[in-house]
PDB file of N, CA and C in Angstrom:
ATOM      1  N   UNK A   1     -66.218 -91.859 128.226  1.00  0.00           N
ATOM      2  CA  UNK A   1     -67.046 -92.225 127.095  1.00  0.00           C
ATOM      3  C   UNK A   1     -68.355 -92.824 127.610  1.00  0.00           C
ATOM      4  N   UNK A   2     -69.532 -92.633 127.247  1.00  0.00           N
ATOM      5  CA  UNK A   2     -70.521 -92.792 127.268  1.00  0.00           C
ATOM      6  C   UNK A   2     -71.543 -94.081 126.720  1.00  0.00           C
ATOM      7  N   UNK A   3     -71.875 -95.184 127.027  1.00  0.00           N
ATOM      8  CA  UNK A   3     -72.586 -95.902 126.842  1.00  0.00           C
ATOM      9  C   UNK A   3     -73.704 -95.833 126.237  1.00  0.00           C
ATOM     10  N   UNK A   4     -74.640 -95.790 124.993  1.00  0.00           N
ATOM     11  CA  UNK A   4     -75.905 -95.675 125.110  1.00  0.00           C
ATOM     12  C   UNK A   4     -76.543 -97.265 125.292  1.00  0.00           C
ATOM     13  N   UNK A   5     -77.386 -97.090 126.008  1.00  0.00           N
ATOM     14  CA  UNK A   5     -78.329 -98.150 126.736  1.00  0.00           C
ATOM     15  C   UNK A   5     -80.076 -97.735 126.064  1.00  0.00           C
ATOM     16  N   UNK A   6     -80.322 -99.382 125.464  1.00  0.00           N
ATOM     17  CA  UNK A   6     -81.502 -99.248 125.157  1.00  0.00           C
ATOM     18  C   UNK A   6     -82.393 -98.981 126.361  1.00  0.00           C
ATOM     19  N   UNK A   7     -83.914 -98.236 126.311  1.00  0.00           N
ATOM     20  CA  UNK A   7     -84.904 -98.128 126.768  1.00  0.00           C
ATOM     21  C   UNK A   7     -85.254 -99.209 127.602  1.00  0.00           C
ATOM     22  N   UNK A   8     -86.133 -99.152 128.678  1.00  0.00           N
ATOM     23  CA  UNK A   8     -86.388-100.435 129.277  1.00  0.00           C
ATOM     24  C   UNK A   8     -87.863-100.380 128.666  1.00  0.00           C
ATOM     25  N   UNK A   9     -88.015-101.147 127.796  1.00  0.00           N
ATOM     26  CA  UNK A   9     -89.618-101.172 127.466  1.00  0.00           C
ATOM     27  C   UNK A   9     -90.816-101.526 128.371  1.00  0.00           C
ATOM     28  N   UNK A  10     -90.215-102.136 129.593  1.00  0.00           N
ATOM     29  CA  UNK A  10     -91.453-102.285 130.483  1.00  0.00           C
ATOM     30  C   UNK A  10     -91.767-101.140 131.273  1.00  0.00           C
ATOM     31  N   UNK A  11     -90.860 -99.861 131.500  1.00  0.00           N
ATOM     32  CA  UNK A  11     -90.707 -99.218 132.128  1.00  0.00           C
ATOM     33  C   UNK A  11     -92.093 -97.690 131.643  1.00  0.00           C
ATOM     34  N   UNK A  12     -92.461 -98.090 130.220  1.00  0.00           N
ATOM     35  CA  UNK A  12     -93.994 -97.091 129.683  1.00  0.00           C
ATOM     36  C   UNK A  12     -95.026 -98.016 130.195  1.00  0.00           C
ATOM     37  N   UNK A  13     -95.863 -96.999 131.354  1.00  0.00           N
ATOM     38  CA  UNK A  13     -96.857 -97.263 132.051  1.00  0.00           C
ATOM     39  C   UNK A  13     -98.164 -97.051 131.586  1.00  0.00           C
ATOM     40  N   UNK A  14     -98.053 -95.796 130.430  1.00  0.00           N
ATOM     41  CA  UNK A  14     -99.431 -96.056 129.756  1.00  0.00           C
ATOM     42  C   UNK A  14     -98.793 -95.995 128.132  1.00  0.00           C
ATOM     43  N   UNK A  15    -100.103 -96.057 127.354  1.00  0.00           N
ATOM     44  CA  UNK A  15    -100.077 -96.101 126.006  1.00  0.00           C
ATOM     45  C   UNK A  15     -99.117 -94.685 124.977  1.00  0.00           C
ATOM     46  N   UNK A  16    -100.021 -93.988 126.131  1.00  0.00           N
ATOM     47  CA  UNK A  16     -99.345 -92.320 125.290  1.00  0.00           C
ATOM     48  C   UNK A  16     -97.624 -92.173 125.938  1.00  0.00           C
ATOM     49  N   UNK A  17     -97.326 -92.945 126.694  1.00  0.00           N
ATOM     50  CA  UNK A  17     -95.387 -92.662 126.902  1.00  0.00           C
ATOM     51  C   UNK A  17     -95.082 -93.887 126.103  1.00  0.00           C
ATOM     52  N   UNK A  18     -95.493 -95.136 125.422  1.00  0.00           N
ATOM     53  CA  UNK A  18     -95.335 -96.124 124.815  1.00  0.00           C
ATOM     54  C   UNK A  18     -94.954 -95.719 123.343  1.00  0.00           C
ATOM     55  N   UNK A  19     -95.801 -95.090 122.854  1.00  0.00           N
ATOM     56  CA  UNK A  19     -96.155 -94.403 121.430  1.00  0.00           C
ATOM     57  C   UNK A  19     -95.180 -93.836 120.509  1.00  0.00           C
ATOM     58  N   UNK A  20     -94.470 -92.901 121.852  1.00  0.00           N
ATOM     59  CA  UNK A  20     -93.126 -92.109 120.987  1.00  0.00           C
ATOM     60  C   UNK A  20     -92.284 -93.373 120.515  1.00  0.00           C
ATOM     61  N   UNK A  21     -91.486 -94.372 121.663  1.00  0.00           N
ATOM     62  CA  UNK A  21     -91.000 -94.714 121.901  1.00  0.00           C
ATOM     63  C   UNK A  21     -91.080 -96.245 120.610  1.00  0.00           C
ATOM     64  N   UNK A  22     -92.475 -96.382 120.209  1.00  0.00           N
ATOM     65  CA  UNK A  22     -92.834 -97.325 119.309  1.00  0.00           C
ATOM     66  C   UNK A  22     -92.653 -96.611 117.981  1.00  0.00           C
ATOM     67  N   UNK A  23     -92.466 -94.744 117.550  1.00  0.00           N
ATOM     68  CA  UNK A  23     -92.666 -94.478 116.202  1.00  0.00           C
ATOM     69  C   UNK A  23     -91.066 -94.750 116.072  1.00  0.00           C
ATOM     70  N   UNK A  24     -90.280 -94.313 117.344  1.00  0.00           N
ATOM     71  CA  UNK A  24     -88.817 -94.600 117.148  1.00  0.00           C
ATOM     72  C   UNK A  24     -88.000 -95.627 116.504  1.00  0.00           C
ATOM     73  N   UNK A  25     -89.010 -96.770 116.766  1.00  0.00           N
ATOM     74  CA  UNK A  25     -88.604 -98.101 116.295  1.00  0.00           C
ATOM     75  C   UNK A  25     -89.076 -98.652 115.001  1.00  0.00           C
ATOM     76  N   UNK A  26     -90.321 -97.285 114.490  1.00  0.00           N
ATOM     77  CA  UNK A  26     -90.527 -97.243 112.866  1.00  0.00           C
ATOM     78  C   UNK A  26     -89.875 -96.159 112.280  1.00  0.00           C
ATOM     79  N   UNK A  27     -88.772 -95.451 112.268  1.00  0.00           N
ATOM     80  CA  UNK A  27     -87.672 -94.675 111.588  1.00  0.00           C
ATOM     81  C   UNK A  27     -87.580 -94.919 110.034  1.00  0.00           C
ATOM     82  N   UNK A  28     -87.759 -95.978 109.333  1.00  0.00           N
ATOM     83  CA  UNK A  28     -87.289 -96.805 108.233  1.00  0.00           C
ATOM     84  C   UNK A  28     -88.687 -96.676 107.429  1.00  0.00           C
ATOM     85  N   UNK A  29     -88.834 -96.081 106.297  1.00  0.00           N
ATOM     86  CA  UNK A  29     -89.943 -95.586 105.124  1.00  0.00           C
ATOM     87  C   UNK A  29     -90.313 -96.798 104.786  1.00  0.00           C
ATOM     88  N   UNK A  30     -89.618 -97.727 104.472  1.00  0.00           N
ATOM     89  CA  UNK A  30     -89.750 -99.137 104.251  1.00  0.00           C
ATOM     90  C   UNK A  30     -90.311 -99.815 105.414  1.00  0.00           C
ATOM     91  N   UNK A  31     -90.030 -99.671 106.145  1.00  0.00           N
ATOM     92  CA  UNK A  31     -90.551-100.670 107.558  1.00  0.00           C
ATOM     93  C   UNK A  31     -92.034-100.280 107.789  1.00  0.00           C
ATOM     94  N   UNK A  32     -92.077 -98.936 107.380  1.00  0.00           N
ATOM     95  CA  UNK A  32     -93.748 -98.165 107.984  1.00  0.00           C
ATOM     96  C   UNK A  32     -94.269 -98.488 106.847  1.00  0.00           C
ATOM     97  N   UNK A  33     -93.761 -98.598 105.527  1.00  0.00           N
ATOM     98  CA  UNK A  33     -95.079 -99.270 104.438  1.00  0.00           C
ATOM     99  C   UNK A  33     -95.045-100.280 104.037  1.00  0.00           C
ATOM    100  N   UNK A  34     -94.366-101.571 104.900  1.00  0.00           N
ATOM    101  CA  UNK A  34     -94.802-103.025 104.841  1.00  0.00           C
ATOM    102  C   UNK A  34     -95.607-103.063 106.360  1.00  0.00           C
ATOM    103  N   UNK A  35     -95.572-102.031 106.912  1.00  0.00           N
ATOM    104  CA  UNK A  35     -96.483-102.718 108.024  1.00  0.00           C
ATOM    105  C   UNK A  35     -97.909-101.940 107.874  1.00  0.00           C
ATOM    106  N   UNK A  36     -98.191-100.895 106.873  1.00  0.00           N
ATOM    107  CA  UNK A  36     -99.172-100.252 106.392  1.00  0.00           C
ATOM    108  C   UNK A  36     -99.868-101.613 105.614  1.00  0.00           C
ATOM    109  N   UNK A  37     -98.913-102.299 104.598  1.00  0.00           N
ATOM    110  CA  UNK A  37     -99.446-102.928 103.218  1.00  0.00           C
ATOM    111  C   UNK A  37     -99.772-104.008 104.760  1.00  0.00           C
ATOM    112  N   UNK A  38     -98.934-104.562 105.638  1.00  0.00           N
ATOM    113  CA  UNK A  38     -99.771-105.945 106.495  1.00  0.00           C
ATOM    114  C   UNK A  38    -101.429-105.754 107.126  1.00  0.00           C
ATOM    115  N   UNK A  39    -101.340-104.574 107.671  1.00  0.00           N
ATOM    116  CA  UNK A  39    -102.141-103.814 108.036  1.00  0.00           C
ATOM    117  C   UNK A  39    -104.117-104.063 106.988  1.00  0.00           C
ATOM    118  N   UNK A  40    -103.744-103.575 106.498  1.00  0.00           N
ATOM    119  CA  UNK A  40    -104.127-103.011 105.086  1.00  0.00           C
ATOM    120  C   UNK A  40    -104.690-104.378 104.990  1.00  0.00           C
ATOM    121  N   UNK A  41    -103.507-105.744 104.662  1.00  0.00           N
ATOM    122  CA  UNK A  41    -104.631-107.171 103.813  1.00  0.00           C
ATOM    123  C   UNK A  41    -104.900-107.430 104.852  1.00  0.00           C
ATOM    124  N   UNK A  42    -104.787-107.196 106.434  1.00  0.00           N
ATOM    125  CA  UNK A  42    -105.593-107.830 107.741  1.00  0.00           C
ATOM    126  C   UNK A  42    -106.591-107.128 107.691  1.00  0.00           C
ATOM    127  N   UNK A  43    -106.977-106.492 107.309  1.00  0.00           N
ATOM    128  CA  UNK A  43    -108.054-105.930 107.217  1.00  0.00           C
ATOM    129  C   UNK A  43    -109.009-106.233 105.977  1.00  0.00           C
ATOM    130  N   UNK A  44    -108.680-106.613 104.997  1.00  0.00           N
ATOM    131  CA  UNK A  44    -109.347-107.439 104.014  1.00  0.00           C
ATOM    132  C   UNK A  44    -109.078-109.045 104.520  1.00  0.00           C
ATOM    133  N   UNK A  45    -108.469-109.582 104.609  1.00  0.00           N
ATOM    134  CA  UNK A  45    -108.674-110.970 105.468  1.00  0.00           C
ATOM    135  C   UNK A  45    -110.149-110.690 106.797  1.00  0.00           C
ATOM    136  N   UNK A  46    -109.690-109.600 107.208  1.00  0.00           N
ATOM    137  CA  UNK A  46    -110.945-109.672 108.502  1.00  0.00           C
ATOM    138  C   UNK A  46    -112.513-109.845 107.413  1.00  0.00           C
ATOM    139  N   UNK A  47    -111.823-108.797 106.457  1.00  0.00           N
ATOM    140  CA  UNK A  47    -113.726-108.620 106.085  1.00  0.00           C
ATOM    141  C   UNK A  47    -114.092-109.804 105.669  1.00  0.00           C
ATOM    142  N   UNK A  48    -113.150-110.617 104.981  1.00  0.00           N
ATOM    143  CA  UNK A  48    -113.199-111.564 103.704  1.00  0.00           C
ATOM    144  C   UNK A  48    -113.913-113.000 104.789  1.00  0.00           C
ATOM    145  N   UNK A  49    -113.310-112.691 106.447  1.00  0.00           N
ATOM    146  CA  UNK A  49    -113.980-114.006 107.283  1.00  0.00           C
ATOM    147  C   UNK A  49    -115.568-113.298 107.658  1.00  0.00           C
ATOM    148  N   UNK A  50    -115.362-111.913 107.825  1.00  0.00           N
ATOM    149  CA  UNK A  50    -116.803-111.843 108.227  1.00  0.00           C
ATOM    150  C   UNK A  50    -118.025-111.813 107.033  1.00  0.00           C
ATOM    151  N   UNK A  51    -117.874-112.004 105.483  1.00  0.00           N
ATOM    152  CA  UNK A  51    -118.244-112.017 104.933  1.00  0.00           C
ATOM    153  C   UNK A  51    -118.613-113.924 104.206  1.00  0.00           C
ATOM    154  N   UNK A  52    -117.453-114.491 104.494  1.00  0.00           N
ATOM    155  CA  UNK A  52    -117.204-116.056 104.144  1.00  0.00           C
ATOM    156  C   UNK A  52    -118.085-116.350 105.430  1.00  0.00           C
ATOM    157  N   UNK A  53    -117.952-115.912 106.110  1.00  0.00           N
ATOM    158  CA  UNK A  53    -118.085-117.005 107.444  1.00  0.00           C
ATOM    159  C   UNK A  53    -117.085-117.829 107.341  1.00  0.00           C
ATOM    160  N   UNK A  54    -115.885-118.086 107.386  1.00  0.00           N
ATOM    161  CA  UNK A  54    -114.562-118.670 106.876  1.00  0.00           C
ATOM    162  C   UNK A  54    -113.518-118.259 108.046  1.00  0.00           C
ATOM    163  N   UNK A  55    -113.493-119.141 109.145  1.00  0.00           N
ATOM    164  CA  UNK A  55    -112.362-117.971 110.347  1.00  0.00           C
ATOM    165  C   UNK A  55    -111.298-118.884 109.788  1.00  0.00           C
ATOM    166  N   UNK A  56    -110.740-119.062 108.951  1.00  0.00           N
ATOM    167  CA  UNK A  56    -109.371-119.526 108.381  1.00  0.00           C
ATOM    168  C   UNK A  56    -108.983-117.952 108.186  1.00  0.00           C
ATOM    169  N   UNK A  57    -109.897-116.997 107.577  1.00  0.00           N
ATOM    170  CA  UNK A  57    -109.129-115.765 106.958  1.00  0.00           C
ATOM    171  C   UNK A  57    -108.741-115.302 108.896  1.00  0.00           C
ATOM    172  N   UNK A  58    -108.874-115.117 109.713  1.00  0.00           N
ATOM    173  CA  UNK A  58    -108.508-114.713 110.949  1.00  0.00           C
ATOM    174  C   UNK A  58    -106.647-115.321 110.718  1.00  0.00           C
ATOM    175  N   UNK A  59    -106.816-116.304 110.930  1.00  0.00           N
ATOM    176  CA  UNK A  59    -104.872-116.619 110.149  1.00  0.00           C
ATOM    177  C   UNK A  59    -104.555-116.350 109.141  1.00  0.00           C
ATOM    178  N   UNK A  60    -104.811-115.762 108.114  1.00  0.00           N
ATOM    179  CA  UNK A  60    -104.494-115.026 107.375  1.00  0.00           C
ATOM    180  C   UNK A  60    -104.119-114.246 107.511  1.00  0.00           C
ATOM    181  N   UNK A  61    -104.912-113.145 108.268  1.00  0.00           N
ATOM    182  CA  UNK A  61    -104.939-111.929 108.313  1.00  0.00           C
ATOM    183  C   UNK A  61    -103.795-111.855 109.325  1.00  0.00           C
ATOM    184  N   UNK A  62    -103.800-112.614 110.442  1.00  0.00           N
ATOM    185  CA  UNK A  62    -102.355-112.507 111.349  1.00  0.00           C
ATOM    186  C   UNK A  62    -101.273-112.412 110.533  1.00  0.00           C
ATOM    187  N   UNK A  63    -100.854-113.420 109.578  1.00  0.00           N
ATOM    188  CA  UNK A  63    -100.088-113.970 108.816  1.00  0.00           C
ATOM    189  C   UNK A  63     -99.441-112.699 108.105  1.00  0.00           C
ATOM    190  N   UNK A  64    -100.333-111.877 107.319  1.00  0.00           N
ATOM    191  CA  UNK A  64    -100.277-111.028 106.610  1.00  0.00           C
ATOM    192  C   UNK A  64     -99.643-109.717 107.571  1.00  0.00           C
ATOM    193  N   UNK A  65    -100.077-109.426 108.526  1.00  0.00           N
ATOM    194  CA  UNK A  65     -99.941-108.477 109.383  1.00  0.00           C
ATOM    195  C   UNK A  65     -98.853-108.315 110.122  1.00  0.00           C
ATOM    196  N   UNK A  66     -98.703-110.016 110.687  1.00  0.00           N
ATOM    197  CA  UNK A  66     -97.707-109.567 111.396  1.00  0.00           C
ATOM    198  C   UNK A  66     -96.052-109.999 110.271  1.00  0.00           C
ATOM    199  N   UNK A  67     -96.160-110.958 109.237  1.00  0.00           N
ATOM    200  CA  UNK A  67     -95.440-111.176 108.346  1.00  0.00           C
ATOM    201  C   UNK A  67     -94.777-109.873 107.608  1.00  0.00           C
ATOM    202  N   UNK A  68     -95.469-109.373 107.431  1.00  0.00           N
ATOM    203  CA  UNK A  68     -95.136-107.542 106.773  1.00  0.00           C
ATOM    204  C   UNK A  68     -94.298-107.237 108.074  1.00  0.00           C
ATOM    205  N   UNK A  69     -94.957-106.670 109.233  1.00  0.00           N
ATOM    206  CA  UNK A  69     -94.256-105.842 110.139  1.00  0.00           C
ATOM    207  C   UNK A  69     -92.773-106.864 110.349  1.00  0.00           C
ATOM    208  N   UNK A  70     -92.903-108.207 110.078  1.00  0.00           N
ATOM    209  CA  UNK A  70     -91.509-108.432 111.090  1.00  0.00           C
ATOM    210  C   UNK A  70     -90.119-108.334 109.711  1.00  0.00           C
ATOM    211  N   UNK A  71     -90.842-108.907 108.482  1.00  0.00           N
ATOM    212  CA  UNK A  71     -89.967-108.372 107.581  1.00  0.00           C
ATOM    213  C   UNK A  71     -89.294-107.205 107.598  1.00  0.00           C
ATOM    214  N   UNK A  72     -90.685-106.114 107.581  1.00  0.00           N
ATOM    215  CA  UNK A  72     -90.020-104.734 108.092  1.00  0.00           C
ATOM    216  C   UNK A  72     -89.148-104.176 109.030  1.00  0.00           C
ATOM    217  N   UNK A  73     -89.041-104.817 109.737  1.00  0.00           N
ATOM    218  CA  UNK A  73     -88.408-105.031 110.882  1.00  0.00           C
ATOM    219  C   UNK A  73     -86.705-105.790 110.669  1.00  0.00           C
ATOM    220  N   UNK A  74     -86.994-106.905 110.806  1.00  0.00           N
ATOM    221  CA  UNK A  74     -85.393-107.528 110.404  1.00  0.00           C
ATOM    222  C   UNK A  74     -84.654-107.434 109.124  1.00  0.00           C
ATOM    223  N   UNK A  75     -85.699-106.838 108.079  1.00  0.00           N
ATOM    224  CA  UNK A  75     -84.964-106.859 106.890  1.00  0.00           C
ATOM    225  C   UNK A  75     -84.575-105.259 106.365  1.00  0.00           C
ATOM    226  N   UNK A  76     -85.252-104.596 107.301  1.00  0.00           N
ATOM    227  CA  UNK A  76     -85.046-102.728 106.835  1.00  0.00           C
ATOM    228  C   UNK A  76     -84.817-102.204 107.875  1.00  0.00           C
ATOM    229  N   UNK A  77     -85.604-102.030 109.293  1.00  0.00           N
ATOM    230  CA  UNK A  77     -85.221-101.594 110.197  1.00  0.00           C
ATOM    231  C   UNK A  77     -84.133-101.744 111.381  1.00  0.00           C
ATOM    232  N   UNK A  78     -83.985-102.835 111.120  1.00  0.00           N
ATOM    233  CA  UNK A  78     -83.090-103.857 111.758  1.00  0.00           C
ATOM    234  C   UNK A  78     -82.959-103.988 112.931  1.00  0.00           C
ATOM    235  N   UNK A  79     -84.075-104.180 113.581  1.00  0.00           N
ATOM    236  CA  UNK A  79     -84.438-104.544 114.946  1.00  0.00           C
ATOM    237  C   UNK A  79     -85.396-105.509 115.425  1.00  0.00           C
ATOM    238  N   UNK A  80     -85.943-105.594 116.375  1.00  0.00           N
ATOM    239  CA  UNK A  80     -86.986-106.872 116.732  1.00  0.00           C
ATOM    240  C   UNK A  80     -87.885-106.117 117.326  1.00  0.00           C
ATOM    241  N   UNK A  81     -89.184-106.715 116.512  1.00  0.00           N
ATOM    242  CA  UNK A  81     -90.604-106.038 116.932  1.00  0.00           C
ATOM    243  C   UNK A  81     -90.537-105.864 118.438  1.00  0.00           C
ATOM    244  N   UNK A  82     -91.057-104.741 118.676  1.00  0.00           N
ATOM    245  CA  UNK A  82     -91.836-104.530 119.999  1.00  0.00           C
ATOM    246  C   UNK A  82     -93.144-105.320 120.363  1.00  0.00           C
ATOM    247  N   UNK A  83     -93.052-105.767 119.258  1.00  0.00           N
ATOM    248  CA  UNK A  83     -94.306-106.939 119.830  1.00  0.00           C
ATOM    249  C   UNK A  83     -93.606-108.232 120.534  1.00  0.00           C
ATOM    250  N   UNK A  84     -92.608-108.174 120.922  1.00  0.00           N
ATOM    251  CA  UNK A  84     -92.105-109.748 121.677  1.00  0.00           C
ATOM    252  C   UNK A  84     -92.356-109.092 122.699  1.00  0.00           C
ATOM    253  N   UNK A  85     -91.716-107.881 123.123  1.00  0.00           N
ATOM    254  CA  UNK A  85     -92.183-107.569 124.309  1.00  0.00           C
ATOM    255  C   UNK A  85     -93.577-106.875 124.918  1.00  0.00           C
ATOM    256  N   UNK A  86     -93.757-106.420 124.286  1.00  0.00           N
ATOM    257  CA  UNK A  86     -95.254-105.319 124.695  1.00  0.00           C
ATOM    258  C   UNK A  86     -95.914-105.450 123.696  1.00  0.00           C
ATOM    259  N   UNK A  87     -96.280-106.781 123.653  1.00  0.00           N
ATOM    260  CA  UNK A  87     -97.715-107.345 122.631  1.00  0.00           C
ATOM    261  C   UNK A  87     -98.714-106.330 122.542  1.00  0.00           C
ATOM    262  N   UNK A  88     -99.104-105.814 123.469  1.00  0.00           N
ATOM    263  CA  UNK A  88    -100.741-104.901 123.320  1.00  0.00           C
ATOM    264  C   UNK A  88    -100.472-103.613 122.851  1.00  0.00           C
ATOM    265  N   UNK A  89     -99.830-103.189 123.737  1.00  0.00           N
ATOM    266  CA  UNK A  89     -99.152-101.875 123.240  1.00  0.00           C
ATOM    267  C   UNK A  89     -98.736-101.779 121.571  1.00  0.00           C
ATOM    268  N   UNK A  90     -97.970-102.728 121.524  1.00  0.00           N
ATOM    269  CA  UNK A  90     -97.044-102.859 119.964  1.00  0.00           C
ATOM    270  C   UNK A  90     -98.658-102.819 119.131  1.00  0.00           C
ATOM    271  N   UNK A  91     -99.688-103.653 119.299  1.00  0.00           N
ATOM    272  CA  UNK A  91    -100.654-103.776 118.932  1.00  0.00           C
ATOM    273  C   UNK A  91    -101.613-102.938 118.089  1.00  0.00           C
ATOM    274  N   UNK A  92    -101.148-102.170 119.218  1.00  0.00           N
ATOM    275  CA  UNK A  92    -102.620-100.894 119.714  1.00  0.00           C
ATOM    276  C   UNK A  92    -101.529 -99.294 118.610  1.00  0.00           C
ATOM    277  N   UNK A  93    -100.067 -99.708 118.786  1.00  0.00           N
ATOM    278  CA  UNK A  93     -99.817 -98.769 118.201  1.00  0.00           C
ATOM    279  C   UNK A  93     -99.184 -98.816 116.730  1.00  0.00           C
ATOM    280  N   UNK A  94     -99.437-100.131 116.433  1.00  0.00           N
ATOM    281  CA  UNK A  94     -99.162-100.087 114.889  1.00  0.00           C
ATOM    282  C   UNK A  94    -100.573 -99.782 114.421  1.00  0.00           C
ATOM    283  N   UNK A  95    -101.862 -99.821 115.185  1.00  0.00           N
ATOM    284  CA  UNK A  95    -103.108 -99.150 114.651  1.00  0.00           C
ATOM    285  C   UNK A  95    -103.097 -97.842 114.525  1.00  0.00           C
ATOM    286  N   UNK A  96    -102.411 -97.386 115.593  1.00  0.00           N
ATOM    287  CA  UNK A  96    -102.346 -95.751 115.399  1.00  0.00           C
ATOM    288  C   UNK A  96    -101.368 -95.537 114.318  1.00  0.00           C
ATOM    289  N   UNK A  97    -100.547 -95.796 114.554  1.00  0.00           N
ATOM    290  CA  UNK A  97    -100.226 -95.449 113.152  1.00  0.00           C
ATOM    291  C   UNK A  97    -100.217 -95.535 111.316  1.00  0.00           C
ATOM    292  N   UNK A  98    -100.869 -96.813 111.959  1.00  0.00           N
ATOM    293  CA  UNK A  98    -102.004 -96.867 110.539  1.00  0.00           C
ATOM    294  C   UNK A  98    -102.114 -95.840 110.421  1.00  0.00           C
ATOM    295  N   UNK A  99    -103.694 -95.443 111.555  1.00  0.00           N
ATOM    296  CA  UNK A  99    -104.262 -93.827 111.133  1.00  0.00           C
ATOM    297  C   UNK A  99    -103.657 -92.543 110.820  1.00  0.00           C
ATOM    298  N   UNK A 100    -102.381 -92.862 111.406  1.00  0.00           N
ATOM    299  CA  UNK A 100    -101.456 -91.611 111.686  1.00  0.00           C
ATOM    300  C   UNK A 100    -100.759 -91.336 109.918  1.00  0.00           C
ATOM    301  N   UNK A 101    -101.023 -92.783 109.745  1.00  0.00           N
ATOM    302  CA  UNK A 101    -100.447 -92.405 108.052  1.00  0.00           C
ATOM    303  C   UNK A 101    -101.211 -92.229 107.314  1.00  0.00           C
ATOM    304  N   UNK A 102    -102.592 -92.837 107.105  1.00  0.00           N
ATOM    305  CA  UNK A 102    -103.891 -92.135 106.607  1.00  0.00           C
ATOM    306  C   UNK A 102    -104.166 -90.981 106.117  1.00  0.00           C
ATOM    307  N   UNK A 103    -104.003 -90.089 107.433  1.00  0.00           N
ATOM    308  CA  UNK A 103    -104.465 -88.787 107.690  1.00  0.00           C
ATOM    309  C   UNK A 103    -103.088 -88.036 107.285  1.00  0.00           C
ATOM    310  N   UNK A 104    -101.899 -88.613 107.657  1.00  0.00           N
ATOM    311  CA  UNK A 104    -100.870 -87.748 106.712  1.00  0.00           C
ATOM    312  C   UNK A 104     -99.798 -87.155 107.962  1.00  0.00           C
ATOM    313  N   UNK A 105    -100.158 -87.244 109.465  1.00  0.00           N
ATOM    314  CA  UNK A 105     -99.608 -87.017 110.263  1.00  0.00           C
ATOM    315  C   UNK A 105     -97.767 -87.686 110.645  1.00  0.00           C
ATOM    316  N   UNK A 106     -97.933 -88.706 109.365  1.00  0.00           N
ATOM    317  CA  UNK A 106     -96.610 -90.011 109.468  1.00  0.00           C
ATOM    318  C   UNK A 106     -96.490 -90.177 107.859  1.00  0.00           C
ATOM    319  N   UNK A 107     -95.542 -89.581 107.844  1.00  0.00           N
ATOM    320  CA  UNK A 107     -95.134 -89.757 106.221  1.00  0.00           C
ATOM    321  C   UNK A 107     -94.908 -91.138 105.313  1.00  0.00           C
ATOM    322  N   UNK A 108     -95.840 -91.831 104.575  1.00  0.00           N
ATOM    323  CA  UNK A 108     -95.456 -92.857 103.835  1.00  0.00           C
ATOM    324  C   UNK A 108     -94.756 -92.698 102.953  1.00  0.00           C
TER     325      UNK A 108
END
């Protein structure tokens, strides 16, 4: 009988072997559109500080962003962000897939 063994996440050396391995861990329709909707008010928090002059909205906008994804996460997907471990990466690819759902390439 066969063991399955998680991934070693330190073991993706660049972004594009990171990527698959990060949509894997968004599987859950629910998980990809609370981290769309976090997404989404960090990005109105961003405008709302560069428009206030107000960097309180900068914690906001974390708040919002990463509050969505981890809900999504422990409460639908049922796992723990890839952002504990591979902060930049996790980062860089919940942006892509922002876009990736945008454009229609990632089904919301």
């Amino acid at each position: 009988m066969t063991t399955a063994t998680a991934p070693d996440i330190h073991a993706y050396k660049t972004f594009a072997e990171f990527y698959p391995f990060y949509l894997g861990e968004h599987s859950n329709r629910t998980c990809r559109r609370l981290h769309f909707l976090g997404s989404s008010l960090a990005l109105v928090c961003l405008a709302t500080m560069v428009l206030s002059g107000q960097p309180v909205y900068l914690l906001y906008g974390l708040l919002c962003g990463y509050g969505c994804a981890w809900i999504g996460h422990f409460g639908f997907e049922k796992n723990k962000p890839a952002s504990f471990k591979r902060p930049w990466y996790s980062f860089m690819g919940d942006w892509v897939m922002y876009k990736d759902i945008w454009t229609g390439k990632i089904p919301f």
